[in-house]
Protein backbone atom coordinates (compact mmCIF):
# COMPACT_ATOMS: atom_id res chain seq x y z
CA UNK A 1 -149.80 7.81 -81.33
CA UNK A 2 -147.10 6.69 -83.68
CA UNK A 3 -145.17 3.41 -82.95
CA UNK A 4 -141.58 3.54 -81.87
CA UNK A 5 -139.00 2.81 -84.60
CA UNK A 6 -137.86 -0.36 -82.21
CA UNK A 7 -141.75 -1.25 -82.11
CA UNK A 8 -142.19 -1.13 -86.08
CA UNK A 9 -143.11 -4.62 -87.77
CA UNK A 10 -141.33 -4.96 -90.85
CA UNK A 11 -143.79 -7.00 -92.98
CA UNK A 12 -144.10 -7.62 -96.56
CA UNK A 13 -148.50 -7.91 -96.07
CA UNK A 14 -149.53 -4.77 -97.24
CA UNK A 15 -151.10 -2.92 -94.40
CA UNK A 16 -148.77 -3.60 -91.80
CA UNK A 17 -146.36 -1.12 -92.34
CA UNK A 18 -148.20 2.47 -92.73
CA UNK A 19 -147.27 3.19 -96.50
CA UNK A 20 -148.16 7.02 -95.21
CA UNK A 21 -145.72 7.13 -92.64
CA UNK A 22 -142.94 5.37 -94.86
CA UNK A 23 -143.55 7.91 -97.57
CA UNK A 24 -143.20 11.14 -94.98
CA UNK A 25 -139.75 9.61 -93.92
CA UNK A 26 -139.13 9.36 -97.33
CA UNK A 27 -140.22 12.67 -98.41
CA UNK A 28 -138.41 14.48 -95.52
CA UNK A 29 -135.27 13.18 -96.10
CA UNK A 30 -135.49 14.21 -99.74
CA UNK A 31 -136.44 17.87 -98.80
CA UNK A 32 -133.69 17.49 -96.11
CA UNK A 33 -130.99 16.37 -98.89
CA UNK A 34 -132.20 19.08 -101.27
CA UNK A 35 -131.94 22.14 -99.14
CA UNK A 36 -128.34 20.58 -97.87
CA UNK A 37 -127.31 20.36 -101.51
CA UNK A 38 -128.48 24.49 -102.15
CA UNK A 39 -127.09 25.28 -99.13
CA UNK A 40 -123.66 24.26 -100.30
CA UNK A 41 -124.03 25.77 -103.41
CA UNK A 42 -124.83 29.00 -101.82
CA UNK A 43 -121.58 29.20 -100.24
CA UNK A 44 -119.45 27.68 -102.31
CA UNK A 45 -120.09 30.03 -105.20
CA UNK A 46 -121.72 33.05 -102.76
CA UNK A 47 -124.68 33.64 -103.71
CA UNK A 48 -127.79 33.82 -101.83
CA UNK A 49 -130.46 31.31 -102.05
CA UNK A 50 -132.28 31.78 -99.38
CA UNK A 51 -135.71 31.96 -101.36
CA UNK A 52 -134.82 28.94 -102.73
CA UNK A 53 -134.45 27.32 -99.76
CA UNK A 54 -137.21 29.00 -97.89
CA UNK A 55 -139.30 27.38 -100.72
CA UNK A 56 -138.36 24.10 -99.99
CA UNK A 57 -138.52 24.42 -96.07
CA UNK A 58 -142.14 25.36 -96.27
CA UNK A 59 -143.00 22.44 -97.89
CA UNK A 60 -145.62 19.81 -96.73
CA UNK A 61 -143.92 16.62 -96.75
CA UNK A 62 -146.93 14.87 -95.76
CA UNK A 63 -148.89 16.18 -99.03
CA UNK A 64 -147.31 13.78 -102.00
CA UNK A 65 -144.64 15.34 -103.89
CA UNK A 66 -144.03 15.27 -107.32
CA UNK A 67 -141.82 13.45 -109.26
CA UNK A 68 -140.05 16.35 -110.31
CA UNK A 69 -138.26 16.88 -107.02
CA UNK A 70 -136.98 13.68 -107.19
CA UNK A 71 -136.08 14.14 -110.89
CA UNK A 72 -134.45 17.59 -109.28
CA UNK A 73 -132.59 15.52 -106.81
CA UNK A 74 -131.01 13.31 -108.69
CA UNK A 75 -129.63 16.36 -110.97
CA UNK A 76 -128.30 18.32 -107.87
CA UNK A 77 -127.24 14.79 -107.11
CA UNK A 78 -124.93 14.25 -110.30
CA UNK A 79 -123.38 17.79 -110.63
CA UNK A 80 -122.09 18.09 -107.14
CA UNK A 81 -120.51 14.51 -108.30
CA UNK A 82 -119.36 16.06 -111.25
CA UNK A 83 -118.66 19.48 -109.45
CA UNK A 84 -120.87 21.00 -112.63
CA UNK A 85 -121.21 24.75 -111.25
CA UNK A 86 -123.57 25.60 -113.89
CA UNK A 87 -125.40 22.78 -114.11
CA UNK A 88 -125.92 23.33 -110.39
CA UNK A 89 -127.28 26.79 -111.62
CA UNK A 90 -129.40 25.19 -113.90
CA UNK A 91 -131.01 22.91 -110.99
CA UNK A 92 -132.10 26.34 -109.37
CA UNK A 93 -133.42 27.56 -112.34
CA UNK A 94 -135.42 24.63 -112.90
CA UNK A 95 -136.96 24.87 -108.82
CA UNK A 96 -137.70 28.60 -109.53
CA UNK A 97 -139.52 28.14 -113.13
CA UNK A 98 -141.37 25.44 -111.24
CA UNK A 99 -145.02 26.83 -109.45
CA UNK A 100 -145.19 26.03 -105.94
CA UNK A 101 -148.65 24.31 -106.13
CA UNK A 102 -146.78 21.32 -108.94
CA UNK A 103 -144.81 20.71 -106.40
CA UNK A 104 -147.39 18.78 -105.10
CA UNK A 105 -149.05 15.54 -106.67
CA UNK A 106 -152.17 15.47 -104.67
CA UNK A 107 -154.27 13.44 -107.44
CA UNK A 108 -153.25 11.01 -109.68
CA UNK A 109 -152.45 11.80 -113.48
CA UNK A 110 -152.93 9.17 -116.09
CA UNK A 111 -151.21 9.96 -119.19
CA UNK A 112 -148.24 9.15 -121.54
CA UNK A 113 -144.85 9.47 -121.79
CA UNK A 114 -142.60 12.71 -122.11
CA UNK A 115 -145.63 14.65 -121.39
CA UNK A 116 -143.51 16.74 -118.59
CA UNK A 117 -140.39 17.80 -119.06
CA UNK A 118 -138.77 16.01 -115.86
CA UNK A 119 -138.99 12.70 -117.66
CA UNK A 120 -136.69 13.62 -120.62
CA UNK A 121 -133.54 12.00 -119.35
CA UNK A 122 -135.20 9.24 -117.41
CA UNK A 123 -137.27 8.19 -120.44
CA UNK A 124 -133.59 8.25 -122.19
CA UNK A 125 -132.15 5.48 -119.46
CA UNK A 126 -135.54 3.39 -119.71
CA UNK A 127 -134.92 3.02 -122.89
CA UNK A 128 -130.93 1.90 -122.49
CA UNK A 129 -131.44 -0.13 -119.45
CA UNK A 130 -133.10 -3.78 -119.51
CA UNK A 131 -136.83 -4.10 -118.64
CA UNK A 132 -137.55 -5.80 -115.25
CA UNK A 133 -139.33 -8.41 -117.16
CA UNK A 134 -137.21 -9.23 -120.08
CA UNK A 135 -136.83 -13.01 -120.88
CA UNK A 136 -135.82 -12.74 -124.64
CA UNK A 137 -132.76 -10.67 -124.82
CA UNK A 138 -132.77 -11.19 -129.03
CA UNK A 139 -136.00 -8.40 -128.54
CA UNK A 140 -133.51 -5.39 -127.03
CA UNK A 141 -132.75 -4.49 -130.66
CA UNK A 142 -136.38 -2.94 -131.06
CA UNK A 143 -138.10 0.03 -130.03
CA UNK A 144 -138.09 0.34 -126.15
CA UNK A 145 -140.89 2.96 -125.20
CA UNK A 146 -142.58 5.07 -127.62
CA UNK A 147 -144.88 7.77 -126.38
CA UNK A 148 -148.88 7.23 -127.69
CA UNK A 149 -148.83 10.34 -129.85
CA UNK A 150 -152.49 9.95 -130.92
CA UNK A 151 -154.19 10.11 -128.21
CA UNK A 152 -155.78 13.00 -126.62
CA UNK A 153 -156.63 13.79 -122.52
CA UNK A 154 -160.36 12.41 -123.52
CA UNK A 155 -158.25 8.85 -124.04
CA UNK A 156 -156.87 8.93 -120.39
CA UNK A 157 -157.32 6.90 -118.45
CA UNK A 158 -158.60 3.94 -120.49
CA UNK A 159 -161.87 1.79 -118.91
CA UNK A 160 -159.21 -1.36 -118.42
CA UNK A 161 -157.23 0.64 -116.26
CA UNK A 162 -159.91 1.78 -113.89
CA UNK A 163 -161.67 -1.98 -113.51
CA UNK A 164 -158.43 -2.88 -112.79
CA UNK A 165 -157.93 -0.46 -110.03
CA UNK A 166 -161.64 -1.02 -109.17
CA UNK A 167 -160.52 -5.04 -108.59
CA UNK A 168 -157.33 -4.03 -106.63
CA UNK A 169 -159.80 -2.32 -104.26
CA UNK A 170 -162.47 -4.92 -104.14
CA UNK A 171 -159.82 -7.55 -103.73
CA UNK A 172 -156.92 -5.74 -101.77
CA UNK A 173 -157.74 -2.68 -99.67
CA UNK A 174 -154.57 -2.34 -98.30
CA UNK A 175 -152.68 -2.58 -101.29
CA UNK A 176 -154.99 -0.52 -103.07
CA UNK A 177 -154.42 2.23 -100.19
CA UNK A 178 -150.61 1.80 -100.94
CA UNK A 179 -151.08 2.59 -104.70
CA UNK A 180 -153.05 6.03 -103.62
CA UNK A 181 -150.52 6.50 -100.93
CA UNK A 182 -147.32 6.35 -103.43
CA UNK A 183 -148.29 6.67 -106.97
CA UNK A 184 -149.02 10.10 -108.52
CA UNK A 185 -148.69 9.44 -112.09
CA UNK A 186 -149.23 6.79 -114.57
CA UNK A 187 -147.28 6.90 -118.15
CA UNK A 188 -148.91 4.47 -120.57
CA UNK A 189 -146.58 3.79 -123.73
CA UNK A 190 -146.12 1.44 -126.67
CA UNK A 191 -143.55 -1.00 -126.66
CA UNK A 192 -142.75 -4.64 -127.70
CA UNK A 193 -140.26 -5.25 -125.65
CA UNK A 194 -140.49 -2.98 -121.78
CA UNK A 195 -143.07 -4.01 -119.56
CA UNK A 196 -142.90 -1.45 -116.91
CA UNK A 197 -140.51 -0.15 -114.71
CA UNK A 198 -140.74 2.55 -111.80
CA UNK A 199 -137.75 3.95 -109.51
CA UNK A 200 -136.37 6.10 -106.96
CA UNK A 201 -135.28 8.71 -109.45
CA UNK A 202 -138.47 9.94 -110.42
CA UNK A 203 -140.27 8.04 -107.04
CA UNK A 204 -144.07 7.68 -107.90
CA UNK A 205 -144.32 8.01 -111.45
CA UNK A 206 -145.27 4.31 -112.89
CA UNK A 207 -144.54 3.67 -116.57
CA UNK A 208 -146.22 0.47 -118.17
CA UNK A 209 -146.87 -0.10 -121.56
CA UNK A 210 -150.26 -0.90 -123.03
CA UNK A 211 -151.71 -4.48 -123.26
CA UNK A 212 -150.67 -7.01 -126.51
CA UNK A 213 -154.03 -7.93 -127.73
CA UNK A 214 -153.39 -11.18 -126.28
CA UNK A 215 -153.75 -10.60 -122.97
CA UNK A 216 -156.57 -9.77 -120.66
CA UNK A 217 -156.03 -6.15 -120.53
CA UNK A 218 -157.28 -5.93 -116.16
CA UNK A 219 -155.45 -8.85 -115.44
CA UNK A 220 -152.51 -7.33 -116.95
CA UNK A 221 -153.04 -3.83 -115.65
CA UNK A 222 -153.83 -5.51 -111.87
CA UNK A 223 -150.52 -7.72 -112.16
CA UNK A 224 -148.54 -5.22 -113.44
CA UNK A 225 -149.56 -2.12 -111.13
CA UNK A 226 -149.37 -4.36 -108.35
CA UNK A 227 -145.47 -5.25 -109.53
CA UNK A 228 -144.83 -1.76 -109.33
CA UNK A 229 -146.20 -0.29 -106.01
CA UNK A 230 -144.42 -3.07 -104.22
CA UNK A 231 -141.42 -1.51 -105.60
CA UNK A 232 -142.19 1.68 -104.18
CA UNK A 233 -143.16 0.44 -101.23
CA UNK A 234 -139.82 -1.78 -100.42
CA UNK A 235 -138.17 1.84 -101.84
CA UNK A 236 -139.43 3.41 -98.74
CA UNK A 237 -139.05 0.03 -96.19
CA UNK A 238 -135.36 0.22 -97.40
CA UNK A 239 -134.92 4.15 -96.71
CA UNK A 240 -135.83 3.36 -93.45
CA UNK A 241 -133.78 0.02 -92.80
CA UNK A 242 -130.95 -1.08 -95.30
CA UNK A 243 -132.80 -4.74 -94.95
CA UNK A 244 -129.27 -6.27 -97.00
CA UNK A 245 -126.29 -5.79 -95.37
CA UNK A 246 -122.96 -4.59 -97.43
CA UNK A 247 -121.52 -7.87 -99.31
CA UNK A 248 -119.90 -9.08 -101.86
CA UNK A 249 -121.43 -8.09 -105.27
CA UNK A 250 -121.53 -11.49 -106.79
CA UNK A 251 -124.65 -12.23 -109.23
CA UNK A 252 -127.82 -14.21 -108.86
CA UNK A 253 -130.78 -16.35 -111.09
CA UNK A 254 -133.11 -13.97 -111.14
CA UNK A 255 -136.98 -14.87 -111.15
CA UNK A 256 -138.21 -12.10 -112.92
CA UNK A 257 -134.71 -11.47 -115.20
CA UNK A 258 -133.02 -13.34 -117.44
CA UNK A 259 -129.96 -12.23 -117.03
CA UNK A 260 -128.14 -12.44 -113.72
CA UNK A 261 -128.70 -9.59 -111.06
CA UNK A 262 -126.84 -8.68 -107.70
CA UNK A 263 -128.95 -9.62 -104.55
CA UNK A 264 -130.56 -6.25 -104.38
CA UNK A 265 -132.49 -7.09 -107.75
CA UNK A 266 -133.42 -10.53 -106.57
CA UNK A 267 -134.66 -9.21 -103.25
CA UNK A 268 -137.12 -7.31 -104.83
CA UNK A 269 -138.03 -9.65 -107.44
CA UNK A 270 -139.08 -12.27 -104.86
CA UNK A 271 -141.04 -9.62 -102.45
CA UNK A 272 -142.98 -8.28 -105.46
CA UNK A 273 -143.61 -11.92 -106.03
CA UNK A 274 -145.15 -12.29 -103.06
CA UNK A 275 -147.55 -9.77 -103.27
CA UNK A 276 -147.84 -10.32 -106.65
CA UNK A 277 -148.81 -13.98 -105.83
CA UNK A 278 -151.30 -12.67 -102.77
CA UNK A 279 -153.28 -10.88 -105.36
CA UNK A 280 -153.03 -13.06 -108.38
CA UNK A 281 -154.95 -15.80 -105.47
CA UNK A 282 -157.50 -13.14 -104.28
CA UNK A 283 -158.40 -12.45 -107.89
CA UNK A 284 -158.91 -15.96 -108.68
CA UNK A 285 -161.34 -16.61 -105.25
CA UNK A 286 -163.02 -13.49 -106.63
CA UNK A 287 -164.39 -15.97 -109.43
CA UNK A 288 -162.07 -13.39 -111.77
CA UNK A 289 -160.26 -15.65 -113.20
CA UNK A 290 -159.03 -15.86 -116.89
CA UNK A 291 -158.29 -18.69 -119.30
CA UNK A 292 -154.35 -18.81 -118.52
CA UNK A 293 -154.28 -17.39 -114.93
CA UNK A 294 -153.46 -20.68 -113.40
CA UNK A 295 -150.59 -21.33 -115.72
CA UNK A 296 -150.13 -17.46 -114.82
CA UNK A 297 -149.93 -18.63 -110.86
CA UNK A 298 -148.24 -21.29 -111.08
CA UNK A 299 -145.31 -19.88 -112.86
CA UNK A 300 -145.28 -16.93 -110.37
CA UNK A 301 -144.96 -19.57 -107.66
CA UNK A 302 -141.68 -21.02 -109.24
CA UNK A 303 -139.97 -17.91 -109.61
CA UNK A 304 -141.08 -17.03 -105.95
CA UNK A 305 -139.81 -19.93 -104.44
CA UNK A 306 -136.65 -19.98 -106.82
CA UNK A 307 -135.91 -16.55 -105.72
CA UNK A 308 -136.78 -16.85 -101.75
CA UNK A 309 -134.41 -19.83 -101.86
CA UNK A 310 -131.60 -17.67 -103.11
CA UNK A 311 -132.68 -15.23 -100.58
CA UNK A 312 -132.57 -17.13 -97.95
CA UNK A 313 -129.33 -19.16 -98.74
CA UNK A 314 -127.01 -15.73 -99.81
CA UNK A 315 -128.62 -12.67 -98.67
CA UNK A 316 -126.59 -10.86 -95.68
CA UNK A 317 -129.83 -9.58 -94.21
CA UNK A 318 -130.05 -7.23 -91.16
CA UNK A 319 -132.54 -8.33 -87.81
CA UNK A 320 -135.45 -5.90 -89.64
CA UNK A 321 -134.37 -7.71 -93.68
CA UNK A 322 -135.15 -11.57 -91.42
CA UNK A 323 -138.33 -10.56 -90.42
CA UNK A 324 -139.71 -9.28 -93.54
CA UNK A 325 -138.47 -12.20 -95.38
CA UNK A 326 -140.12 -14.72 -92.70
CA UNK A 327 -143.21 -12.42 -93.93
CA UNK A 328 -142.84 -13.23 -97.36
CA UNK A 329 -144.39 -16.89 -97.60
CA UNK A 330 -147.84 -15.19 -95.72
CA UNK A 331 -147.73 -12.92 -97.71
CA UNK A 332 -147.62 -14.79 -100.92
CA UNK A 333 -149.97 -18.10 -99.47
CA UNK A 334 -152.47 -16.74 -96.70
């Protein structure tokens, strides 16, 4: 029997909050928002969408969706702000060119970037916005995120990629269960400068470049998919409860930024931190371990602690935001 919403523990452990439940409230809401939106636009220029609708009413939201109908969303989204008739016709379009079955992202897809058409204007803002892990500002004059044009399906995914997720699972369960639960697609790119970066807008599509040749390619791949499913997962915690109440927008150290970011970036720097942290110590009691790893640890432990103390002396949290930050030092040090 499912627990009460008063009875939910708001945790940032992996396992304690069901990542399948959070992703159904997710997913629901999204369907709900998208039918809303149609529905408007069906009477407000007449027309009858009722297939459209119908097609989105009849969908599973407990099957994973696909990127796309977040990608959709955030269209629909912008030309009702823009009160863009046709590129509100264009949105339905797009649903009915779309098959009903790619609606769904049952398994995951490892490939590059730009391989689906969804991504074009998202790839466009990765490549204008500032990588989550950008230290050298100097570096945002060169190439961002270029798609690996010469490789083939047969190159997908590569053998680092799978040991890593093979060492997630070994090491993690839970967290490895969260991965399966939220991600649906993995876009590998070339880049000297973007790291990786996932988001709402296109919710379970995970972009991350390839390894520099000086790094250990699993350890990098572990870290790095680990950074990005606790994204997803504190995307779907915070649908649920706004964890940071409304305040004023002033500007923070960030641990994982250079530059200054509002409290909303530097809460979720310090609880992917954490779990970063939890897995970064699981992988070195494995007997894993790599040359640099403790150098690796122990600055991951200063920018955790430099960001929970900002956290905890700024932050307008809400009851559920206090209890998953008093979860965030377990988390990080079991």
């Amino acid at each position: 029997m499912q627990a009460l919403e008063q009875d939910l523990l708001y945790s940032a452990i992996p396992g304690v909050m069901d990542a399948a439940d959070l992703r159904h409230h997710y997913q629901r809401k999204l369907l709900q928002s998208l039918k809303i939106f149609f529905s408007g636009l069906a009477q407000t220029a007449k027309i009858d969408l009722h297939p459209q609708i119908e097609r989105l009413d009849n969908l599973d939201f407990t099957r994973r969706l696909s990127p796309f109908l977040y990608a959709l969303y955030v269209q629909v989204k912008e030309a009702y702000e823009k009160r863009a008739l046709e590129a509100l016709f264009d949105c339905v379009q797009l649903l009915n060119n779309e098959p009903q079955q790619s609606l769904y992202a049952d398994q995951l897809v490892v490939g590059t970037l730009l391989s689906e058409a969804w991504e074009r204007p998202f790839v466009a803002e990765i490549r204008e916005s500032l990588p989550l892990d950008q230290h050298d500002p100097a570096t945002s004059s060169v190439l961002k995120a270029l798609p690996l044009i010469h490789c083939t399906a047969a190159d997908f995914p590569p053998e680092e990629l799978l040991q890593a997720l093979h060492v997630l699972k070994e090491i993690d369960s839970q967290m490895y269960r969260e991965g399966e639960t939220y991600v649906s697609r993995i876009k590998l790119f070339s880049s000297r400068s973007l790291h990786s970066v996932t988001s709402p807008r296109y919710f379970g599509a995970v972009y991350l470049r390839l390894p520099l040749p000086s790094e250990n390619e699993i350890l990098f791949y572990l870290e790095t998919l680990v950074h990005e499913v606790s994204h997803l997962h504190l995307f779907t915690i915070m649908d649920r409860d706004p964890l940071l109440l409304a305040g004023a927008e002033d500007l923070f150290a960030s641990p994982l930024r250079a530059d200054k970011r509002p409290m909303l970036g530097v809460f979720h720097a310090v609880f992917v931190l954490a779990r970063m942290l939890r897995i970064l110590r699981r992988f070195c009691n494995a007997g894993l371990s790599s040359g640099n790893l403790i150098e690796l640890v122990q600055k991951r432990e200063i920018g955790f602690r430099e960001g929970l103390q900002t956290v905890t002396a700024h932050a307008q949290l809400s009851g559920r935001g206090k209890e998953l930050v008093a979860s965030l030092e377990p988390c990080a040090f079991e």
